[in-house]
Protein backbone atom coordinates (compact mmCIF):
# COMPACT_ATOMS: atom_id res chain seq x y z
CA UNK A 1 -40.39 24.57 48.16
CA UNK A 2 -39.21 25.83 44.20
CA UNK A 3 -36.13 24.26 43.33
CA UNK A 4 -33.64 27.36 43.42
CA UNK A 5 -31.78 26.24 40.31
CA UNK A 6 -35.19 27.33 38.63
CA UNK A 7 -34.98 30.85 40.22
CA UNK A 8 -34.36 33.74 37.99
CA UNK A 9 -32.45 36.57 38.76
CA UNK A 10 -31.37 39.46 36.82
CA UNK A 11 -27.54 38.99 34.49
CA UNK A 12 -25.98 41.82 32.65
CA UNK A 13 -24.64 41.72 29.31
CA UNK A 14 -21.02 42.68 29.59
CA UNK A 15 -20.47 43.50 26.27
CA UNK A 16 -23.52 45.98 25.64
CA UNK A 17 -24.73 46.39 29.30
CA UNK A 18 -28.26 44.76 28.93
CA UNK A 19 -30.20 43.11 31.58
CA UNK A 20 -31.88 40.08 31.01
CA UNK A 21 -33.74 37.42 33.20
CA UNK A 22 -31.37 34.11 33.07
CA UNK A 23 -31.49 30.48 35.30
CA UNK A 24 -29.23 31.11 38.50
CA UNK A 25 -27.45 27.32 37.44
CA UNK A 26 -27.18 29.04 33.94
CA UNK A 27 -23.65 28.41 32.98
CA UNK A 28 -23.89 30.46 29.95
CA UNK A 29 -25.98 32.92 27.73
CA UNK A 30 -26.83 34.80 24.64
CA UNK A 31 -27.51 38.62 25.13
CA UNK A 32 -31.01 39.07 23.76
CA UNK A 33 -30.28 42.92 22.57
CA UNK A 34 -26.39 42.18 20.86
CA UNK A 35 -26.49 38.55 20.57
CA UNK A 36 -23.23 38.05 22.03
CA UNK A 37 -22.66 35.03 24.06
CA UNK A 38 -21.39 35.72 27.59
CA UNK A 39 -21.65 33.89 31.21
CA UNK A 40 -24.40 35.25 33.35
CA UNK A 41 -22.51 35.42 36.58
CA UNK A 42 -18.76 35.60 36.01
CA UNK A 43 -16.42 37.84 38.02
CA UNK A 44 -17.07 41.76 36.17
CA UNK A 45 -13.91 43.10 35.36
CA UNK A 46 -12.59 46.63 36.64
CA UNK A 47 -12.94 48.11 33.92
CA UNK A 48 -16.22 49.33 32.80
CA UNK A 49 -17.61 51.04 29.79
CA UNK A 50 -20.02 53.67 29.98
CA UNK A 51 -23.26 52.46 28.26
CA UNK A 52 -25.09 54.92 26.02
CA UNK A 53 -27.96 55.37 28.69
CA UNK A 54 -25.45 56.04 31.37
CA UNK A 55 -24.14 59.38 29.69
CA UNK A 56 -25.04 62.48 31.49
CA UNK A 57 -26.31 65.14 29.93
CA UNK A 58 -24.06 68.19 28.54
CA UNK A 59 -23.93 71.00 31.14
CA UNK A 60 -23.64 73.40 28.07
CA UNK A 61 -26.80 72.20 26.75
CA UNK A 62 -29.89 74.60 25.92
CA UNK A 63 -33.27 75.80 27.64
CA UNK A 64 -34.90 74.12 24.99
CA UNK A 65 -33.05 70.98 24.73
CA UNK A 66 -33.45 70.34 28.76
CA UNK A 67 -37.30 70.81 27.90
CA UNK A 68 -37.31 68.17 25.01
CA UNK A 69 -35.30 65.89 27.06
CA UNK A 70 -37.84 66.53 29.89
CA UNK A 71 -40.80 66.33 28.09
CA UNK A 72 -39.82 62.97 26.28
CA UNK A 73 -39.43 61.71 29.76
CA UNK A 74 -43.00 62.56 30.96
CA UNK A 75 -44.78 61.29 27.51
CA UNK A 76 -45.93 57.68 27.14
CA UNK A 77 -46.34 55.54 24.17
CA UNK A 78 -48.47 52.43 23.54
CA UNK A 79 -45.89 49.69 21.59
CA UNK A 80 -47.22 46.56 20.23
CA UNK A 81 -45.37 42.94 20.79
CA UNK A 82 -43.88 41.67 17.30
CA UNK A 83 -44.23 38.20 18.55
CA UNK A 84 -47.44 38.10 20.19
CA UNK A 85 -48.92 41.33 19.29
CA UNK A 86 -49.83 42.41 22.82
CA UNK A 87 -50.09 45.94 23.49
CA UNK A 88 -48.23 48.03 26.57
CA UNK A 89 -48.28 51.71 27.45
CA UNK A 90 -44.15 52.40 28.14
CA UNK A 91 -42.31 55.87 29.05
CA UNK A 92 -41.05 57.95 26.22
CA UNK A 93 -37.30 57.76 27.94
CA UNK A 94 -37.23 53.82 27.95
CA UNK A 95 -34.96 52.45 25.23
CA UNK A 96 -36.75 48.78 25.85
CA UNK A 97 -38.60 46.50 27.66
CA UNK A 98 -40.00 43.34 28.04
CA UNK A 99 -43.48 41.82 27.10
CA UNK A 100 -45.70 40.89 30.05
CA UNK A 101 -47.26 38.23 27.91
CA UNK A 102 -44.51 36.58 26.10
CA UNK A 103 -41.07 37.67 27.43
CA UNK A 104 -39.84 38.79 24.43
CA UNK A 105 -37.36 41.43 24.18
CA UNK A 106 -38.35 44.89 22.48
CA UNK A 107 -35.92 47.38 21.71
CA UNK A 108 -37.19 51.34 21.40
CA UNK A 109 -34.24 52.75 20.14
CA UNK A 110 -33.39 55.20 17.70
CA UNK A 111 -30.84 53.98 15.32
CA UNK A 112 -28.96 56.54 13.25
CA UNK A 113 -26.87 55.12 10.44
CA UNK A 114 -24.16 57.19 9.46
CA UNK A 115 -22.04 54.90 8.08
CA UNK A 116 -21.66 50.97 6.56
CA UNK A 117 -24.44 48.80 8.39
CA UNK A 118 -25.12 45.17 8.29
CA UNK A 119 -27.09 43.90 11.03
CA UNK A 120 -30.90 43.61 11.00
CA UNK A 121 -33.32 46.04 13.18
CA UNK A 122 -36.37 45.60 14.66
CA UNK A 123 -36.91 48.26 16.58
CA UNK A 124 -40.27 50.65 17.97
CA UNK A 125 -38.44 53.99 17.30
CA UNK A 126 -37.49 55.78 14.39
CA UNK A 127 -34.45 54.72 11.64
CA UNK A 128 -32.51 57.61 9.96
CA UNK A 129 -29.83 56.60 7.59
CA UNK A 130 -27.96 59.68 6.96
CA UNK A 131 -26.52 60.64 3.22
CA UNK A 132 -23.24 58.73 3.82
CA UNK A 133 -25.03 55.88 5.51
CA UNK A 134 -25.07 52.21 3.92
CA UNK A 135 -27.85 49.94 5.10
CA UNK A 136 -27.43 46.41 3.82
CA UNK A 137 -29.69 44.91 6.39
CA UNK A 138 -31.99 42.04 4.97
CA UNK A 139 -34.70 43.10 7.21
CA UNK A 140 -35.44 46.99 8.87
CA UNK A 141 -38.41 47.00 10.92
CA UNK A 142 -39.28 50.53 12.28
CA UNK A 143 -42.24 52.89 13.36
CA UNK A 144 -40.94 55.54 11.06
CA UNK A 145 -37.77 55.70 8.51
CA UNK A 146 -35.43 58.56 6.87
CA UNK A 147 -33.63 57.51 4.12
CA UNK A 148 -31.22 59.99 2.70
CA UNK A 149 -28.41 57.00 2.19
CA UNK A 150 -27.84 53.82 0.43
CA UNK A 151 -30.65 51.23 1.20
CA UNK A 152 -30.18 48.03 0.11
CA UNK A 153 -32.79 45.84 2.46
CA UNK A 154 -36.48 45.06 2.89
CA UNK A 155 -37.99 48.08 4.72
CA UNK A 156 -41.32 47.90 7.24
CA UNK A 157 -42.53 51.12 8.90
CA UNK A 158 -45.61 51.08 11.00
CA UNK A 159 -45.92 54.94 10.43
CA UNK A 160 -44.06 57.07 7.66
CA UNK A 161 -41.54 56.15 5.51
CA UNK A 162 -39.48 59.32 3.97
CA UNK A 163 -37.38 58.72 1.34
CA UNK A 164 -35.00 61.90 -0.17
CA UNK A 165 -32.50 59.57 -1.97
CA UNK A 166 -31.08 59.29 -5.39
CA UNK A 167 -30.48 56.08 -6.85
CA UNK A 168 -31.43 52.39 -6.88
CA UNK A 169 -33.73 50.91 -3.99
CA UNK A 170 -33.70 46.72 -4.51
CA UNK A 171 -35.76 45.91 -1.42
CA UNK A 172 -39.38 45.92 -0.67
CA UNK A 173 -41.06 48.94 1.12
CA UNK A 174 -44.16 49.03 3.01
CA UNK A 175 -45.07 51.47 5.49
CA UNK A 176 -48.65 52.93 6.34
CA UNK A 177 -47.60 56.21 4.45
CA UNK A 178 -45.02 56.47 1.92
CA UNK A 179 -43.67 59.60 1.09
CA UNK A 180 -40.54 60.22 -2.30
CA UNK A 181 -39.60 63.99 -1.00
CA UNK A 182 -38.76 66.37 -3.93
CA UNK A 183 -35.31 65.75 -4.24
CA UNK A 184 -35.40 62.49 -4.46
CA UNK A 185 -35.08 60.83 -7.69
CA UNK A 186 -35.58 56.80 -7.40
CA UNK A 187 -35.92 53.25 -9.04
CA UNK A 188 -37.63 50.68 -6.98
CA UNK A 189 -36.96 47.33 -8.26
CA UNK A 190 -39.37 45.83 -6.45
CA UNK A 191 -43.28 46.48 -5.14
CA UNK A 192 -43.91 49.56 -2.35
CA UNK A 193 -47.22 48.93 -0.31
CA UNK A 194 -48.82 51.69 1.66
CA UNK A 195 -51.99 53.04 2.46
CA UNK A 196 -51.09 56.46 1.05
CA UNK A 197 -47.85 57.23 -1.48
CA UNK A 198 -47.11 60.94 -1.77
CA UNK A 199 -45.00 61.61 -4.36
CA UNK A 200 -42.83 65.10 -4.52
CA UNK A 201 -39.83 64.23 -6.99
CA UNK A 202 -38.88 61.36 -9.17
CA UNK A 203 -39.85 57.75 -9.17
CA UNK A 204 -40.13 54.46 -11.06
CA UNK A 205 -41.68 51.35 -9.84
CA UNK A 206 -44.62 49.50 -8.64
CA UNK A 207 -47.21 50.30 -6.64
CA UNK A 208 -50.05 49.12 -4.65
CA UNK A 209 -51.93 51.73 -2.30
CA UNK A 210 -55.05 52.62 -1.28
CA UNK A 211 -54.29 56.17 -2.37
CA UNK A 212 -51.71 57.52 -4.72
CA UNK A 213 -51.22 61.41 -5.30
CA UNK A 214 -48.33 63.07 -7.88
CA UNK A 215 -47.91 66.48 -6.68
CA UNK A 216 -47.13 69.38 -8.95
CA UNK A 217 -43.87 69.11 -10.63
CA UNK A 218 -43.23 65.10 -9.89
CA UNK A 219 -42.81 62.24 -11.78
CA UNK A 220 -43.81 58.98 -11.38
CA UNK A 221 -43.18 56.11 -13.59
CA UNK A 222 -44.49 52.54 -13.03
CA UNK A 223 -47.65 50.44 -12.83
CA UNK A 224 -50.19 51.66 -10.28
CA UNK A 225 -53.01 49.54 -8.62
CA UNK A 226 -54.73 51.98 -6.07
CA UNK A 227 -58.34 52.66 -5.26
CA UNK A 228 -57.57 56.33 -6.13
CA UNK A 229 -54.94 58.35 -8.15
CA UNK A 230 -54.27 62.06 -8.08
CA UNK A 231 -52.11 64.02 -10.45
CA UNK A 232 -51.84 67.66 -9.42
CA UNK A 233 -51.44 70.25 -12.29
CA UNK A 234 -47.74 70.01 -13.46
CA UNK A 235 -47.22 66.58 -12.62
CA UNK A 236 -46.84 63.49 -14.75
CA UNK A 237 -47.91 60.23 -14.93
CA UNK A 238 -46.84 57.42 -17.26
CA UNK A 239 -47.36 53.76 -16.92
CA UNK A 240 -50.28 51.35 -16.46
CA UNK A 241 -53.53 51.97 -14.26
CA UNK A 242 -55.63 49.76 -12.24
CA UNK A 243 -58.24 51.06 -9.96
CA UNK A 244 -59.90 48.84 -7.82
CA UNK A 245 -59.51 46.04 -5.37
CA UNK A 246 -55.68 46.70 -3.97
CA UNK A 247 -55.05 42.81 -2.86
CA UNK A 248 -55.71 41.82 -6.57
CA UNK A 249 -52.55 42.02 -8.85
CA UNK A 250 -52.56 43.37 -12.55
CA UNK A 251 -52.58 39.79 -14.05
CA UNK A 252 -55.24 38.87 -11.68
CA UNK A 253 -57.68 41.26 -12.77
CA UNK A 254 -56.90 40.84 -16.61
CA UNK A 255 -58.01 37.02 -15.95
CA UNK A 256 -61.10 38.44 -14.25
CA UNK A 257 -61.89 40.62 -17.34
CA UNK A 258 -61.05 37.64 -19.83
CA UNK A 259 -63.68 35.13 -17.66
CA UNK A 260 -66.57 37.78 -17.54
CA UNK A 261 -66.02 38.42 -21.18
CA UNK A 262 -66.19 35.00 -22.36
CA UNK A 263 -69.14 33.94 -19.95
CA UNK A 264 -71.66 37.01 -21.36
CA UNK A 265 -75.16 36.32 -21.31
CA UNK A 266 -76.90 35.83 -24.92
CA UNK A 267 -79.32 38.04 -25.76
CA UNK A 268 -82.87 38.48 -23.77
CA UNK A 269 -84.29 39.28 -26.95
CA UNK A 270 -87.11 36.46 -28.49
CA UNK A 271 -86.32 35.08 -31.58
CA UNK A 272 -88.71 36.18 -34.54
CA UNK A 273 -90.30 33.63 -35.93
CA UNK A 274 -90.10 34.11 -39.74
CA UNK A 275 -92.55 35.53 -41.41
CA UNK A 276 -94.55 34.34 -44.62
CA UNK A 277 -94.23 36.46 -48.00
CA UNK A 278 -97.65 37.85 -49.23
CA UNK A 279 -99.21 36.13 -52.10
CA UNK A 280 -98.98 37.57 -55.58
């Protein structure tokens, strides 16, 4: 017979509602979605708060707002573990789950910033840090970003990144698609990976993509390593240009050139033998 202090039943977080699997001779816990420390089974107070998921809907609410609502509900997503990297099919309306492989906690939210922000994210939805929005997270990881605000973290998207912000970015940025919208006028301080960069407006700073295109009436500023670059009619390009292998830096391939250079092949051409003047 299983030893019933190893039994584990379901505990609430009573400080953001989440439930977690805990020990039932746990004597305490840390939430895994707040990181709050709490005991599992303590007396719940009277007094409640209504979680974000527990909010009914607005009766005033529109046709086509109960359809979005209903159709996010009947969609399904595959998400990937970030611990173990195992993949799970999971309903649109679910705002997390767990990992049938490694128990590890993913959250599916969609986190809006609107105003100062500190805390990390690691999240499956989408991040949109509004104009007045200050992100000072060290680490955002996201399946697709908005950034209208102040951004002053590393940034990981698994799908887009949009950026239509004007100012300093200090963090890293890597996203399968990168796009600077034309508004946006920006100085990245340090290195943007992406499989594709699309740039509309203004920008300064390294980059390293498979593809790079400057549409008509953009600028981009910076040293470029990409496999291709496109610069529509209109649009301007200044800085330095390597095209070739994207996981080689600039300095990398400039050593390459210098070693090929001095290792060249003397010439397949026979030496003459001299030839003897003709008598007089």
């Amino acid at each position: 017979m299983a030893n019933p202090s190893l039994v584990k039943v379901s505990a609430e977080c009573p400080h953001c509602g989440f439930k977690q699997m805990e020990y039932a001779a746990a004597k305490s816990s840390i939430c895994r979605q707040c990181g709050r420390s709490f005991l599992p089974f303590a007396p719940k107070p009277g007094l409640k708060l209504r979680t974000r998921e527990e909010a009914p809907p607005p009766e005033s609410s529109s046709i086509l707002g109960r359809f979005e609502d209903f159709w996010k509900r009947q969609r399904s997503s595959v998400i990937e573990c970030f611990d173990c990297k195992r993949k799970q099919q999971v309903s649109g309306a679910a705002t997390s789950t767990i990992c049938p492989s490694c128990s590890a906690h993913i959250d599916l939210r969609d986190y809006k910033i609107t105003s100062g922000f500190s805390r990390s994210i690691r999240t499956r939805g989408d991040v949109h840090l509004t104009g007045k929005g200050d992100l000072a997270s060290s680490s955002i990881v996201c399946r697709s970003a908005l950034i209208e605000g102040r951004l002053r973290g590393n940034l990981h998207c698994d799908d887009t990144a949009t950026i239509n912000f004007s100012g300093k970015i200090p963090g890293r940025i890597s996203a399968r698609h990168v796009m600077v919208d034309r508004k946006a006028d920006i100085h990245c301080f340090r290195r943007i990976r992406a499989e594709s960069v699309e740039i509309k407006g203004r920008m300064s700073g390294e980059i390293v993509a498979q593809t790079v295109t400057v549409e008509r009436k953009a600028t981009l500023e910076g040293d470029v390593t990409a496999r291709a670059i496109t610069v529509e009619k209109g649009g301007m390009f200044s800085g330095q240009l390597v095209i070739g292998q994207v996981g080689l830096t600039q300095g990398e391939l400039l050593q390459e050139q210098k070693a090929s250079v001095a290792s060249a092949p003397a010439s397949n051409f026979p030496e003459t033998a001299p030839r003897p003047l003709p008598a007089t």
